[in-house]
PDB file of N, CA and C in Angstrom:
ATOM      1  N   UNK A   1       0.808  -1.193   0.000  1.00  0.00           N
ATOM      2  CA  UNK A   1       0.000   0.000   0.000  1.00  0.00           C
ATOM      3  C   UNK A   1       0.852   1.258   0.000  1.00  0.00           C
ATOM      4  N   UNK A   2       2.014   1.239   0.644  1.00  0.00           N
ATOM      5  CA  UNK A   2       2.777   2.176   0.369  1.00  0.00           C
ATOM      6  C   UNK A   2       3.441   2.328  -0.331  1.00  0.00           C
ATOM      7  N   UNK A   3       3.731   1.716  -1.639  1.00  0.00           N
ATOM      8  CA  UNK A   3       4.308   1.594  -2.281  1.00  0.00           C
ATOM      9  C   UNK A   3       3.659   1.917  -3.957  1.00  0.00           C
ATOM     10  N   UNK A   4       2.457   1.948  -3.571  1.00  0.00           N
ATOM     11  CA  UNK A   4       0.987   1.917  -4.512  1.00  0.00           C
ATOM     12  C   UNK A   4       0.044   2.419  -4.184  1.00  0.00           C
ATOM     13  N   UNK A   5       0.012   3.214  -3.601  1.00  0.00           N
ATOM     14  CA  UNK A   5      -1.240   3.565  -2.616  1.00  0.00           C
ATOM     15  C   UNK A   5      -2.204   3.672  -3.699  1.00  0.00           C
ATOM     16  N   UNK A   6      -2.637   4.055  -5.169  1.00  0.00           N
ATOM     17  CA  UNK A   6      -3.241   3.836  -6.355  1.00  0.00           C
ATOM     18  C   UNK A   6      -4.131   2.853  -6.511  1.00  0.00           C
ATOM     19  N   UNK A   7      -3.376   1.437  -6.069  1.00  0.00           N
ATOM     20  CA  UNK A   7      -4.443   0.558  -6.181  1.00  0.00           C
ATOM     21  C   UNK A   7      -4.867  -0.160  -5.098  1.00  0.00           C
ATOM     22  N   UNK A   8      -6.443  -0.199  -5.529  1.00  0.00           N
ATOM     23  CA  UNK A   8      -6.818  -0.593  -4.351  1.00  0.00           C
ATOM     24  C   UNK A   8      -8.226  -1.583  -4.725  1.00  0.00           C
ATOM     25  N   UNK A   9      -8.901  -1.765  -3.730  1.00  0.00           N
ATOM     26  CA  UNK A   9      -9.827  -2.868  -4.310  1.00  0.00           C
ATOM     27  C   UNK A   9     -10.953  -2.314  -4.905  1.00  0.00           C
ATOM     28  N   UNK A  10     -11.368  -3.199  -6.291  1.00  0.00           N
ATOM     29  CA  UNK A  10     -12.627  -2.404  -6.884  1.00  0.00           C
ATOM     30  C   UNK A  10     -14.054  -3.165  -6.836  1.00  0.00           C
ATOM     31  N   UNK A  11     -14.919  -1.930  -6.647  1.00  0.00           N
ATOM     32  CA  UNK A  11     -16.294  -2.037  -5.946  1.00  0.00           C
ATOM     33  C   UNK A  11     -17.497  -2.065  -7.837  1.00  0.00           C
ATOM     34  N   UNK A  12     -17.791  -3.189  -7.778  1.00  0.00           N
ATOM     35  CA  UNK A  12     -18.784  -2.968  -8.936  1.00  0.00           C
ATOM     36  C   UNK A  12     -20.377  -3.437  -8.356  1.00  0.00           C
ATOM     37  N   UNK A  13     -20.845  -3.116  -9.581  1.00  0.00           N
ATOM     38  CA  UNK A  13     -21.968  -2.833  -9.466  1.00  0.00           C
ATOM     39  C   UNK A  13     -22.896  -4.492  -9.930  1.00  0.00           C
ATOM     40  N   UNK A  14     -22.020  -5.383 -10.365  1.00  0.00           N
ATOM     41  CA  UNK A  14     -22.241  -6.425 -10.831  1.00  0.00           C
ATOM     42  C   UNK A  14     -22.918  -7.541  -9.484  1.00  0.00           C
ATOM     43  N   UNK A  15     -23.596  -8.693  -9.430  1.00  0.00           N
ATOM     44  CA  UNK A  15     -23.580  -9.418  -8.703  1.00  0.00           C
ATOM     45  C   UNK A  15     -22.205 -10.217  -8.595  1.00  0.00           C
ATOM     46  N   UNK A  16     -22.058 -10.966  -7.380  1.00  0.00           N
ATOM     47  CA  UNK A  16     -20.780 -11.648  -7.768  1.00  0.00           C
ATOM     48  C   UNK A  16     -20.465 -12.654  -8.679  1.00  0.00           C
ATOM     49  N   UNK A  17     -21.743 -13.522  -9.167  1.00  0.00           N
ATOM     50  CA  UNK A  17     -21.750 -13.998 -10.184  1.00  0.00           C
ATOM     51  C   UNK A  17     -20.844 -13.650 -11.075  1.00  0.00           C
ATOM     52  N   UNK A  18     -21.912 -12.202 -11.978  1.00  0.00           N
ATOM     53  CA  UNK A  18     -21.294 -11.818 -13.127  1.00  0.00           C
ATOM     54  C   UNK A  18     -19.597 -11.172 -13.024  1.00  0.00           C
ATOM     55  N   UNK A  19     -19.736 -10.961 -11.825  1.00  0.00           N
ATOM     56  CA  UNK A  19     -18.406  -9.956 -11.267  1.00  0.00           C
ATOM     57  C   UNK A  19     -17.111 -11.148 -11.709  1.00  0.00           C
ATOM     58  N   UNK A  20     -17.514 -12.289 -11.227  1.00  0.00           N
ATOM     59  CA  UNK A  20     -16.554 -13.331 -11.309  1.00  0.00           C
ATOM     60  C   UNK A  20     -15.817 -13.564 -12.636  1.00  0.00           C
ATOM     61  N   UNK A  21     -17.558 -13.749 -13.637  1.00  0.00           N
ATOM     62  CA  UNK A  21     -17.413 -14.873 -15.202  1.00  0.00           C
ATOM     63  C   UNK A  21     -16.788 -13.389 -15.681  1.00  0.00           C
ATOM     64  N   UNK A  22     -17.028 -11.672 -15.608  1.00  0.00           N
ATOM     65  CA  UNK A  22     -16.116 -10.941 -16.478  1.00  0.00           C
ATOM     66  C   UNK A  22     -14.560 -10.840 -15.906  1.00  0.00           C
ATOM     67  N   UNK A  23     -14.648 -11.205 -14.810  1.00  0.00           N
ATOM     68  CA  UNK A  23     -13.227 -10.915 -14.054  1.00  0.00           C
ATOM     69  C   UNK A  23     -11.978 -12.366 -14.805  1.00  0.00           C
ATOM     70  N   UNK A  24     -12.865 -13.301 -14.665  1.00  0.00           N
ATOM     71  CA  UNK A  24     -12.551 -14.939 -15.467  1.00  0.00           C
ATOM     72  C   UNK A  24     -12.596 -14.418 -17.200  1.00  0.00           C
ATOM     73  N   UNK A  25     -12.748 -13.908 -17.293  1.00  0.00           N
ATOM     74  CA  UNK A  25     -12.480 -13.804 -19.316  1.00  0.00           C
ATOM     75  C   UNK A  25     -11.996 -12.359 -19.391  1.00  0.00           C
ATOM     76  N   UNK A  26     -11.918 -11.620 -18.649  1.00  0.00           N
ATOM     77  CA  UNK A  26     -10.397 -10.685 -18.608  1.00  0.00           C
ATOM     78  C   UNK A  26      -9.107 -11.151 -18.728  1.00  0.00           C
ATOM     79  N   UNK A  27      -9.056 -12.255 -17.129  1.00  0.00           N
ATOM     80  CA  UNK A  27      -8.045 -12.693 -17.332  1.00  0.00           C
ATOM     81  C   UNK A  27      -7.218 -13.422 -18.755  1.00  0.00           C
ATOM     82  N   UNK A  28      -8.492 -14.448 -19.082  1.00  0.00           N
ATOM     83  CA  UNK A  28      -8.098 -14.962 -20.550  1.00  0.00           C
ATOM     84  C   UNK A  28      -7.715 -14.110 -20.872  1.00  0.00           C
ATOM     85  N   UNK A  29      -8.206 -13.083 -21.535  1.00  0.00           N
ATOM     86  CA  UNK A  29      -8.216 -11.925 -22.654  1.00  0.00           C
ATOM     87  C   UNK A  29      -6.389 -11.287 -21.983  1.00  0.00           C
ATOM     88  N   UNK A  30      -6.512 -11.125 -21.082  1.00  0.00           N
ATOM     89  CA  UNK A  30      -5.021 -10.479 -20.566  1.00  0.00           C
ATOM     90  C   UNK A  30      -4.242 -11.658 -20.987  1.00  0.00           C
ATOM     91  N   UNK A  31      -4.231 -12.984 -21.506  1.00  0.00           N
ATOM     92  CA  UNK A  31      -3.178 -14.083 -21.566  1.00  0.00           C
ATOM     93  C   UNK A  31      -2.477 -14.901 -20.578  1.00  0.00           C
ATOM     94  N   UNK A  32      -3.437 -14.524 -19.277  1.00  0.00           N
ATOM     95  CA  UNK A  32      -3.202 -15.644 -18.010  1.00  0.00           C
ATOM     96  C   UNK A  32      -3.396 -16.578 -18.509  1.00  0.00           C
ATOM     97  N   UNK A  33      -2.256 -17.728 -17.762  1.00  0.00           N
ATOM     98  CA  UNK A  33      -2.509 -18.837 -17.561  1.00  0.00           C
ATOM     99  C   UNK A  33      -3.738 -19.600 -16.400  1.00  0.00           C
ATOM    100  N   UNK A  34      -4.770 -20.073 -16.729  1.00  0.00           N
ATOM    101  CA  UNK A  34      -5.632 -20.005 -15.770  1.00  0.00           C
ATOM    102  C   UNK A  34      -5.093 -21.349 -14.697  1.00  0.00           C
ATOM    103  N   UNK A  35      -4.924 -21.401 -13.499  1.00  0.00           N
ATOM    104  CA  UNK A  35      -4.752 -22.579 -13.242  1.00  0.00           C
ATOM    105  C   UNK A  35      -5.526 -23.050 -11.897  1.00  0.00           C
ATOM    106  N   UNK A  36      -6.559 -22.252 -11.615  1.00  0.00           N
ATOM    107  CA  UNK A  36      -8.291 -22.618 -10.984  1.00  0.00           C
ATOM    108  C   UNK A  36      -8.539 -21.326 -10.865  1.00  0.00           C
ATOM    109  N   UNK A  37     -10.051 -22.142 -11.251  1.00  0.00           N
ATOM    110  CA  UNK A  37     -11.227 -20.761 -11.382  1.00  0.00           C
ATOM    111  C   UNK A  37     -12.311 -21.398 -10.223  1.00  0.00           C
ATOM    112  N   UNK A  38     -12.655 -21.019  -8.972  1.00  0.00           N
ATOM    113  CA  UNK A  38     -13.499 -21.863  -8.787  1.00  0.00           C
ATOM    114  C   UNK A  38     -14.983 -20.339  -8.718  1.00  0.00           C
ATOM    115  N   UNK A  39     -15.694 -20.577  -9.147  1.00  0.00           N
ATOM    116  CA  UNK A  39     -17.201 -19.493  -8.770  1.00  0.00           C
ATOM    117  C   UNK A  39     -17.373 -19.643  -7.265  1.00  0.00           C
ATOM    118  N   UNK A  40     -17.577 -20.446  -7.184  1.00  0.00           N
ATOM    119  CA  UNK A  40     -18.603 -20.710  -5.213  1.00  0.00           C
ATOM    120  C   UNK A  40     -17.513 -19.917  -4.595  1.00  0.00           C
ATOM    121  N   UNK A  41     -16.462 -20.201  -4.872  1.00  0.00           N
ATOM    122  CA  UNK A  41     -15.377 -19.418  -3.706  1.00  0.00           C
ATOM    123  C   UNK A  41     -14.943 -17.667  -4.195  1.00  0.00           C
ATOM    124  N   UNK A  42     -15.407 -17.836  -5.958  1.00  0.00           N
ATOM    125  CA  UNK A  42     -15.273 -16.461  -5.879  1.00  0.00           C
ATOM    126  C   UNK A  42     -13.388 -16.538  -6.759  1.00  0.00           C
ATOM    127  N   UNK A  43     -12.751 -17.224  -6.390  1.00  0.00           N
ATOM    128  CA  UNK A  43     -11.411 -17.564  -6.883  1.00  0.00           C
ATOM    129  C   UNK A  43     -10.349 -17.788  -7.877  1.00  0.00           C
ATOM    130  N   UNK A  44      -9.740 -17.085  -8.503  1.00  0.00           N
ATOM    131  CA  UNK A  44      -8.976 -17.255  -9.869  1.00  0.00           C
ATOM    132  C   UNK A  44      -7.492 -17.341  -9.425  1.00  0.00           C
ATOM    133  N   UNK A  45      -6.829 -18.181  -9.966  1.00  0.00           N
ATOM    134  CA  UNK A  45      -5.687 -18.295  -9.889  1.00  0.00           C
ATOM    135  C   UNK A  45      -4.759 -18.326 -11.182  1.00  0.00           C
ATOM    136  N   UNK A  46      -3.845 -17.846 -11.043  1.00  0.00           N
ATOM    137  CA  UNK A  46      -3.024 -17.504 -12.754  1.00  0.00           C
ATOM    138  C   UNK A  46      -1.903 -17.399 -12.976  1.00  0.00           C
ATOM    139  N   UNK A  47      -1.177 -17.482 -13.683  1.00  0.00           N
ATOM    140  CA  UNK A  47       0.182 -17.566 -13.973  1.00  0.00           C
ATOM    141  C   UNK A  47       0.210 -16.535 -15.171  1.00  0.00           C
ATOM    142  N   UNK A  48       1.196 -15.188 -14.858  1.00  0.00           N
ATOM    143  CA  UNK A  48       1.669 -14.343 -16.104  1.00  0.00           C
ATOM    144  C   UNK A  48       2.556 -14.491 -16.501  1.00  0.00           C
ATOM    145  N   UNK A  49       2.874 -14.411 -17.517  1.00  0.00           N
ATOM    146  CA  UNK A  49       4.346 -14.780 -17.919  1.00  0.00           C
ATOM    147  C   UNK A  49       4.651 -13.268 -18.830  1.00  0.00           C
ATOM    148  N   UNK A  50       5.806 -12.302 -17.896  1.00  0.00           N
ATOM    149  CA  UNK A  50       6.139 -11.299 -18.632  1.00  0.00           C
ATOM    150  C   UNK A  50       6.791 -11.205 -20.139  1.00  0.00           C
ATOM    151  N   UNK A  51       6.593 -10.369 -21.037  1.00  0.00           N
ATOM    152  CA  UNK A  51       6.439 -10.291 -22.743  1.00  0.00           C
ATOM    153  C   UNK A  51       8.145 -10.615 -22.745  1.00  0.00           C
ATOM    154  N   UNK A  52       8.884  -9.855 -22.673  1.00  0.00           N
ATOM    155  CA  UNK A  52      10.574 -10.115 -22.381  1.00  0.00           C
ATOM    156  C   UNK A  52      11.416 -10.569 -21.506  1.00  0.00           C
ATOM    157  N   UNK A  53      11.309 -11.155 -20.626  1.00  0.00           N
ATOM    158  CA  UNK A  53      12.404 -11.964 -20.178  1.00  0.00           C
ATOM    159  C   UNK A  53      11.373 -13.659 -20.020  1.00  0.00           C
ATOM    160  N   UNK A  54      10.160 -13.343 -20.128  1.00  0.00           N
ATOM    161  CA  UNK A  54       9.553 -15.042 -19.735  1.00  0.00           C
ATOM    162  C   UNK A  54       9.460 -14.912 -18.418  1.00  0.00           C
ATOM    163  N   UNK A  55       9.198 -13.829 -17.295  1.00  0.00           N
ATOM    164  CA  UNK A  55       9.479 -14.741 -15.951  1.00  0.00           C
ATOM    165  C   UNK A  55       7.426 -15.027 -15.789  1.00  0.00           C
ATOM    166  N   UNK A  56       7.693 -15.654 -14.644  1.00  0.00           N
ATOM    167  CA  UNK A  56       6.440 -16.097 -14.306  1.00  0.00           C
ATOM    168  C   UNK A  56       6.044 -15.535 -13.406  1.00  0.00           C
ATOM    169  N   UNK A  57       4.807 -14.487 -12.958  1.00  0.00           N
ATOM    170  CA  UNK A  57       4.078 -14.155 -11.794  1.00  0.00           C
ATOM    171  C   UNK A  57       3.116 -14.805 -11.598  1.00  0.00           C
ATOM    172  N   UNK A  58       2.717 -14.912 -10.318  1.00  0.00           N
ATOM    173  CA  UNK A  58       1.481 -15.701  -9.466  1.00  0.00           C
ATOM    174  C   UNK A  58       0.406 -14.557  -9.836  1.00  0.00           C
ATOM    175  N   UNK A  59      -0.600 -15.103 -10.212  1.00  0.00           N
ATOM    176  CA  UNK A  59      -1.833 -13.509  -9.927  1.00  0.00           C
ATOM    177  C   UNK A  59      -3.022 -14.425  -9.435  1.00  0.00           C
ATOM    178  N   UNK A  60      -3.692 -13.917  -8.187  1.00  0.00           N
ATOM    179  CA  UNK A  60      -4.923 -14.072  -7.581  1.00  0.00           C
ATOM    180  C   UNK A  60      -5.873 -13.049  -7.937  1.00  0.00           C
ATOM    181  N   UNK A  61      -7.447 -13.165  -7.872  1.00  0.00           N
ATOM    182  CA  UNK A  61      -7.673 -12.429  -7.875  1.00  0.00           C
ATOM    183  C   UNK A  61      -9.310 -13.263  -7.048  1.00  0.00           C
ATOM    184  N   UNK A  62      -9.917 -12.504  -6.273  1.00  0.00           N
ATOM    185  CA  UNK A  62     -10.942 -12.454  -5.277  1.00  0.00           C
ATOM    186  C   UNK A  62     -11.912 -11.743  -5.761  1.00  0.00           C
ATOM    187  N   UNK A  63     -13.380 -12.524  -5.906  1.00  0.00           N
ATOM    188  CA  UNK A  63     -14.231 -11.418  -5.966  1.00  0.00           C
ATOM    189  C   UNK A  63     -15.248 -11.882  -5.159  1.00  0.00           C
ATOM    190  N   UNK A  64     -16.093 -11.006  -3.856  1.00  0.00           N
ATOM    191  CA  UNK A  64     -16.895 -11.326  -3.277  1.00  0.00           C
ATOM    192  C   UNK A  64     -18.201 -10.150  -3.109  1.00  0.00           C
ATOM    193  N   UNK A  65     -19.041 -10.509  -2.540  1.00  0.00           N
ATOM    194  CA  UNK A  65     -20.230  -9.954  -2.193  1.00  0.00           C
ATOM    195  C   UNK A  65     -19.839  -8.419  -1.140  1.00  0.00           C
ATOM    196  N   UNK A  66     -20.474  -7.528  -1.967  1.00  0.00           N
ATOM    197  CA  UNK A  66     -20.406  -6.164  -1.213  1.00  0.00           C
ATOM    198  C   UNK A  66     -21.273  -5.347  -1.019  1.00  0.00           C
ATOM    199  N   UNK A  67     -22.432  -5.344  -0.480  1.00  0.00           N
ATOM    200  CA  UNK A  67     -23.703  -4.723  -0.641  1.00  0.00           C
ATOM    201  C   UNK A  67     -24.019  -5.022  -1.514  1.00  0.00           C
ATOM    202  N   UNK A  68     -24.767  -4.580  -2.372  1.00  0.00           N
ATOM    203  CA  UNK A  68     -25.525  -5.189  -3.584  1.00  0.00           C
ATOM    204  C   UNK A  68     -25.036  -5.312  -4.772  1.00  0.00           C
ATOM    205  N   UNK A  69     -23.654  -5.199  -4.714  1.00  0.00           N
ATOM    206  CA  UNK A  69     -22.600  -5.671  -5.886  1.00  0.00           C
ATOM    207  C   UNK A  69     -21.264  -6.366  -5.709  1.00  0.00           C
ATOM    208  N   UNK A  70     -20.128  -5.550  -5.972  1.00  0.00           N
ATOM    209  CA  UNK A  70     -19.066  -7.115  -5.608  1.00  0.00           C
ATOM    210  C   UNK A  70     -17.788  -6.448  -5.299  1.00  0.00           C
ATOM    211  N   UNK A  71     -16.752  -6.663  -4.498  1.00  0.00           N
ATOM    212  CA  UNK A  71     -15.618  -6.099  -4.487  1.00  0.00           C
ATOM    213  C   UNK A  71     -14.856  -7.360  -5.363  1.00  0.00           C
ATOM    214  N   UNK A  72     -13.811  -6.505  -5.594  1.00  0.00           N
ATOM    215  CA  UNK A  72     -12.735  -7.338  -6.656  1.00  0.00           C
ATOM    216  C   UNK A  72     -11.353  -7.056  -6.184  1.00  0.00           C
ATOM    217  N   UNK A  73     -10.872  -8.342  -5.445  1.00  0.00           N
ATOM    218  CA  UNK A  73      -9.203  -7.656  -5.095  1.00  0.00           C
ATOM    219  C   UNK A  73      -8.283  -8.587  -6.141  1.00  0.00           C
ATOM    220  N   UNK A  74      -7.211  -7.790  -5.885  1.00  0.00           N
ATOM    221  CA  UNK A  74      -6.085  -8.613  -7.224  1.00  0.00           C
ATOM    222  C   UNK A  74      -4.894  -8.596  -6.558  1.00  0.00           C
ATOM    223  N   UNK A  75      -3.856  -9.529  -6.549  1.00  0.00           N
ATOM    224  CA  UNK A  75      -2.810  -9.465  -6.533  1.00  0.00           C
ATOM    225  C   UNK A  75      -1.624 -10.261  -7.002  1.00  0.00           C
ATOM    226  N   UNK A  76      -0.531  -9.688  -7.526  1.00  0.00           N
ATOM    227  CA  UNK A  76       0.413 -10.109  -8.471  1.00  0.00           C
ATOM    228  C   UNK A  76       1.522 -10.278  -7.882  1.00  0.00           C
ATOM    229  N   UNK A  77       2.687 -11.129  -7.685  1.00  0.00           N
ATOM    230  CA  UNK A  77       3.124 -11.426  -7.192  1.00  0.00           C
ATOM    231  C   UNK A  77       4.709 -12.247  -8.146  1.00  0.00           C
ATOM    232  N   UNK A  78       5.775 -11.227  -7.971  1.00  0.00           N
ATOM    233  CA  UNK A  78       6.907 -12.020  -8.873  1.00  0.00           C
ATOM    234  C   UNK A  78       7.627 -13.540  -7.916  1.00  0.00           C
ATOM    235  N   UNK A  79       8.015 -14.378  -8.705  1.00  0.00           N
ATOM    236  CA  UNK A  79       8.610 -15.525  -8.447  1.00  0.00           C
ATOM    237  C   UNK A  79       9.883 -15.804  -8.049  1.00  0.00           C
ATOM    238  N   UNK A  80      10.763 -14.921  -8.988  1.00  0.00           N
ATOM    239  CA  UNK A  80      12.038 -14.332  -9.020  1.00  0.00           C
ATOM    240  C   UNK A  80      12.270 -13.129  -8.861  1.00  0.00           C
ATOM    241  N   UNK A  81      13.469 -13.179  -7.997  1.00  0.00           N
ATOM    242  CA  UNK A  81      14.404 -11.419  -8.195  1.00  0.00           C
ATOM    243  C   UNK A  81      13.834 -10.810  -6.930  1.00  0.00           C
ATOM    244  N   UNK A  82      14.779  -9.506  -7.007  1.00  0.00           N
ATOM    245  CA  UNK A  82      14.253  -8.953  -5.676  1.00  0.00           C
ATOM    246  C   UNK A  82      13.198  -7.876  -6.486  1.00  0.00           C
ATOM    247  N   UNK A  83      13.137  -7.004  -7.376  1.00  0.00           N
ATOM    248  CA  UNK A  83      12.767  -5.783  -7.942  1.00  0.00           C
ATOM    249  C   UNK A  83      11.705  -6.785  -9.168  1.00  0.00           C
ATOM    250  N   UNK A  84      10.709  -6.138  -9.473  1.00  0.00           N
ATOM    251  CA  UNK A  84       9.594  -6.321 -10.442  1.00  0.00           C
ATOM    252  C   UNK A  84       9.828  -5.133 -11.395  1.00  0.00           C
ATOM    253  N   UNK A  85      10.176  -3.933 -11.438  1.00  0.00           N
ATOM    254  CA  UNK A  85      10.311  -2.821 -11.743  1.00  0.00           C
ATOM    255  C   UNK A  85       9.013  -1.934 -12.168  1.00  0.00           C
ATOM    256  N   UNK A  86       8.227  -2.338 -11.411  1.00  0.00           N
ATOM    257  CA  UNK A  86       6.745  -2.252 -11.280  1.00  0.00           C
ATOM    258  C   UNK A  86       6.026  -2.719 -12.025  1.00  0.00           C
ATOM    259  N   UNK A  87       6.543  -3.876 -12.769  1.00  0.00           N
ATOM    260  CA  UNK A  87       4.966  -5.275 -13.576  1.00  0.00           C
ATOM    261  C   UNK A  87       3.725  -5.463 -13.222  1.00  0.00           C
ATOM    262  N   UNK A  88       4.572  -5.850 -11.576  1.00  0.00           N
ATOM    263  CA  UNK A  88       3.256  -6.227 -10.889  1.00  0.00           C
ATOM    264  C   UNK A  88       1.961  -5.271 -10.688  1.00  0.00           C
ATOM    265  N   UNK A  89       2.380  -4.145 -10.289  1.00  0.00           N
ATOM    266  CA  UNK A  89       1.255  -2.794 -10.289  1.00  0.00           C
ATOM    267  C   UNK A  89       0.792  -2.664 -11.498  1.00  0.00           C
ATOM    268  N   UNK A  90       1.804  -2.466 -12.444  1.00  0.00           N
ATOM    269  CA  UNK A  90       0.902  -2.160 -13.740  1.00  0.00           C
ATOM    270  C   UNK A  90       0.135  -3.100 -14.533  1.00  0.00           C
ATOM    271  N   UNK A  91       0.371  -4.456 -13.859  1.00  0.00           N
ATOM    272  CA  UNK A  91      -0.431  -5.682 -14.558  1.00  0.00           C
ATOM    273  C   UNK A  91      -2.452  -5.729 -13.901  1.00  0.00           C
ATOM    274  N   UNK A  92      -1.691  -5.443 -12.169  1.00  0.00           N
ATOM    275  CA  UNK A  92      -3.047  -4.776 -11.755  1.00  0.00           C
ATOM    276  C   UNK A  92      -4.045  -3.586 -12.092  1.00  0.00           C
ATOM    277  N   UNK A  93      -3.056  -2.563 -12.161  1.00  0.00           N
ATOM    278  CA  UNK A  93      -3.752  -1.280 -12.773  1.00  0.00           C
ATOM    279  C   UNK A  93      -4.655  -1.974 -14.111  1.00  0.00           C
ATOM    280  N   UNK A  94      -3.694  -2.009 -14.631  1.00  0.00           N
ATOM    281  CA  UNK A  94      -4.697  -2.633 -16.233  1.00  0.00           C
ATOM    282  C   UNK A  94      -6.161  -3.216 -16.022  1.00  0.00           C
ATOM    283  N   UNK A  95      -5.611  -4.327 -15.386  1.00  0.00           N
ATOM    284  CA  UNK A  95      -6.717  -5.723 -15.309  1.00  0.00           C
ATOM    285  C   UNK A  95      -8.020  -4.541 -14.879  1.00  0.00           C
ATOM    286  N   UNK A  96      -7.528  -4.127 -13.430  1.00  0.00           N
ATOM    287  CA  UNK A  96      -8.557  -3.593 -12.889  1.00  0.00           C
ATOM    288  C   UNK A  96      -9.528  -2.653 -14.000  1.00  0.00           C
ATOM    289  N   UNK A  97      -8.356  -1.364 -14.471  1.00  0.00           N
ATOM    290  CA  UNK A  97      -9.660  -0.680 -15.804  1.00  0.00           C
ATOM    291  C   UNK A  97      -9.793  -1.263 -16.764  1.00  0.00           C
ATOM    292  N   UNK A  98     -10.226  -2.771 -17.080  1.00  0.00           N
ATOM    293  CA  UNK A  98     -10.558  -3.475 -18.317  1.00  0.00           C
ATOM    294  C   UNK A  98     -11.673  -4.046 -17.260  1.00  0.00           C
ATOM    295  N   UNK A  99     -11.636  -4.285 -16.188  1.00  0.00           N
ATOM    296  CA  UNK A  99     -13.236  -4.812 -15.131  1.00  0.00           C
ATOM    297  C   UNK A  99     -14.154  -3.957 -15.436  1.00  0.00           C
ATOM    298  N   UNK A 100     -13.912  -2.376 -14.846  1.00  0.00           N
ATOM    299  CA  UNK A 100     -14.879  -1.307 -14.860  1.00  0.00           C
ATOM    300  C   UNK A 100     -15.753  -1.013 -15.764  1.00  0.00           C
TER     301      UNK A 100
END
């Protein structure tokens, strides 16, 4: 958060249902590797693989019930190295304004 204070979790207007199946074919569409999707839990799990060097990030992403629509949290996570050189934020930033 301090490091990003920018992103943060997003609030739609969707049930969690739908919040889920567009959050699940974003990811496709972004070129995750999907490697579980479950609905009941709300749960995506993914593998990115950055455009130039190949490395692999972990990406989660959560979507649950929020008053009468859905929060959506994301997070990206490198495998290797100490520095991301900010992938990870900007892989979130994205995802997130392609949800909205």
């Amino acid at each position: 958060r301090a490091a990003y204070p920018d992103i943060a979790p997003l609030r739609l207007e969707q049930s969690p249902a739908e919040a889920f199946s567009h959050a699940l074919s974003e990811a496709r569409t972004s070129g995750w590797e999907i490697v579980a999707a479950d609905s009941a839990a709300g749960r995506i799990e993914a593998t990115a693989t950055t455009a130039w060097f190949g490395f692999k990030d972990d990406v989660v992403v959560r979507v649950t019930a929020e008053g009468s629509g859905s929060r959506v949290d994301v997070r990206s996570v490198s495998r290797v190295g100490l520095s991301d050189v900010g992938t990870n934020a900007s892989r979130i930033r994205g995802y997130l304004t392609r949800l909205r």
